[in-house]
Protein backbone atom coordinates (compact mmCIF):
# COMPACT_ATOMS: atom_id res chain seq x y z
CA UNK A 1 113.89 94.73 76.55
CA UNK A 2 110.50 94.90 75.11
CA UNK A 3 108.16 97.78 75.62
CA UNK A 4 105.51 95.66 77.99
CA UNK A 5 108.96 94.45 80.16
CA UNK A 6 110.13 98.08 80.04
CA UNK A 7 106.89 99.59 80.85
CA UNK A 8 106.30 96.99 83.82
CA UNK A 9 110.33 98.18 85.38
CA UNK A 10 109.07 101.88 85.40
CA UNK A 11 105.95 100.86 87.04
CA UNK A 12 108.00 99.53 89.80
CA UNK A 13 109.98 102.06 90.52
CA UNK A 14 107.45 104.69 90.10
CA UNK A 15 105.47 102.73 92.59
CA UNK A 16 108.35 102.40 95.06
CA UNK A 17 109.12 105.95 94.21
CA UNK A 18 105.52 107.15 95.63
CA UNK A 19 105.72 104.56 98.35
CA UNK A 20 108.62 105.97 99.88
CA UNK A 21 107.15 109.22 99.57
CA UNK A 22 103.97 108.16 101.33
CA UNK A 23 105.99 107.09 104.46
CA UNK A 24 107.37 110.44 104.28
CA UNK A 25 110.88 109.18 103.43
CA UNK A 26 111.77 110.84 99.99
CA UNK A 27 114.66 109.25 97.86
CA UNK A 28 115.18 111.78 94.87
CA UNK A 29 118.00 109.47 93.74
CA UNK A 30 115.47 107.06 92.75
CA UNK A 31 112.58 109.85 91.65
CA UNK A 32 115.19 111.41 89.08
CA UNK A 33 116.49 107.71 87.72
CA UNK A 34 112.17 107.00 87.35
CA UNK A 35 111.79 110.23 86.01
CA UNK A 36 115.25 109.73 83.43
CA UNK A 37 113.54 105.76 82.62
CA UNK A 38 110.64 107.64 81.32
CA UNK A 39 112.74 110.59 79.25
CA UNK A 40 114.90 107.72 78.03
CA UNK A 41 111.53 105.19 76.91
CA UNK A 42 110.12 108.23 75.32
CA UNK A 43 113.38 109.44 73.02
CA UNK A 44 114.38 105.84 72.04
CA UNK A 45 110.50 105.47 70.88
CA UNK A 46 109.36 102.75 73.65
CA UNK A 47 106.83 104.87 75.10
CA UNK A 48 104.96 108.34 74.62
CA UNK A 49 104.62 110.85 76.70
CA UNK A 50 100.95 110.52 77.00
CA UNK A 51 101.65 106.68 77.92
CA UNK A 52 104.35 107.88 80.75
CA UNK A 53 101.94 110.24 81.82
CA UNK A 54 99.65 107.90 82.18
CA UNK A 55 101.81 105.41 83.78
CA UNK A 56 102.34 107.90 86.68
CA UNK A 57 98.79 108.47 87.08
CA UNK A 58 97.84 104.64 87.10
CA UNK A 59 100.98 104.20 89.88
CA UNK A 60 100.13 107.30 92.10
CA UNK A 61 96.54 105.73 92.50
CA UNK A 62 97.25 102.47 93.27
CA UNK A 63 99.51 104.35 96.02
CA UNK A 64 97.82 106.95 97.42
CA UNK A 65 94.37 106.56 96.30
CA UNK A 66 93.88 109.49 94.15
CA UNK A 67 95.21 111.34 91.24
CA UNK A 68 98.44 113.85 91.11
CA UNK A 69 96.09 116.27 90.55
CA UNK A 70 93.93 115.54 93.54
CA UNK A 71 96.40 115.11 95.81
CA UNK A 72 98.23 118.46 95.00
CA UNK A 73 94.60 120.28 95.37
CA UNK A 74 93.95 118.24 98.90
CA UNK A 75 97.91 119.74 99.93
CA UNK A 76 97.29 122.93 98.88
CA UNK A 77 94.05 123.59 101.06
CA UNK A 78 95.83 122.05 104.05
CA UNK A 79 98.60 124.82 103.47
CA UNK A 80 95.96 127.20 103.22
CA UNK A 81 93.80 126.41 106.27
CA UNK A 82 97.46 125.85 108.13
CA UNK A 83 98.04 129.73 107.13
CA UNK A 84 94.28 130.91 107.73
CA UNK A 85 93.29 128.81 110.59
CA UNK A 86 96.34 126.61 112.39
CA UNK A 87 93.85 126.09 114.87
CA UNK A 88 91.66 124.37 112.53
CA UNK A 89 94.41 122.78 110.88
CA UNK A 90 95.28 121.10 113.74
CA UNK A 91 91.79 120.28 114.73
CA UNK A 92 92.20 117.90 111.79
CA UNK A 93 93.98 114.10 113.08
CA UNK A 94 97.76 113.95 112.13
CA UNK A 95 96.87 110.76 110.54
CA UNK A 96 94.52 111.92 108.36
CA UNK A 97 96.76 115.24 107.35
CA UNK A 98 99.36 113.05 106.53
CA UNK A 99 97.90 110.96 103.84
């Protein structure tokens, strides 16, 4: 398998990966064989770890619209308000809590 074919097979299943986790249905069976696909690329030299990283960052976009980073920050303030304000928290639409 060559690195682009290689590269393109993590790229699906990170993508199916953050999918599932976007419908709120998490499979860590398939998030720890992604995650071992990208330990394995980067020890038998296919990939570096800046490309992997990368990889995930190009996937969780195209999924959710935003960055790891982002998304984490976006999360963390809705635990925040939830434990300040659950009032407030739940002024905000399920839908849009969800995301």
């Amino acid at each position: 398998m060559d690195k682009q074919a290689f590269t393109k097979y993590c790229a699906d299943q990170l993508r199916a990966v953050f999918i599932a986790a976007k419908k709120g249905k998490t499979d860590d069976k398939l998030k720890h064989r992604s995650e071992g696909l990208l330990l394995a690329g980067e020890l038998l030299g296919v990939i570096t770890k800046s490309e992997a990283s990368e990889l995930i960052e190009r996937e969780h976009i195209t999924v959710f619209g935003e960055t790891t980073a982002q998304r984490a920050e976006r999360k963390n303030g809705l635990q925040a308000l939830k434990r300040k304000s659950p009032d407030a928290y739940f002024d905000i639409p399920a839908i849009e809590r969800r995301k």
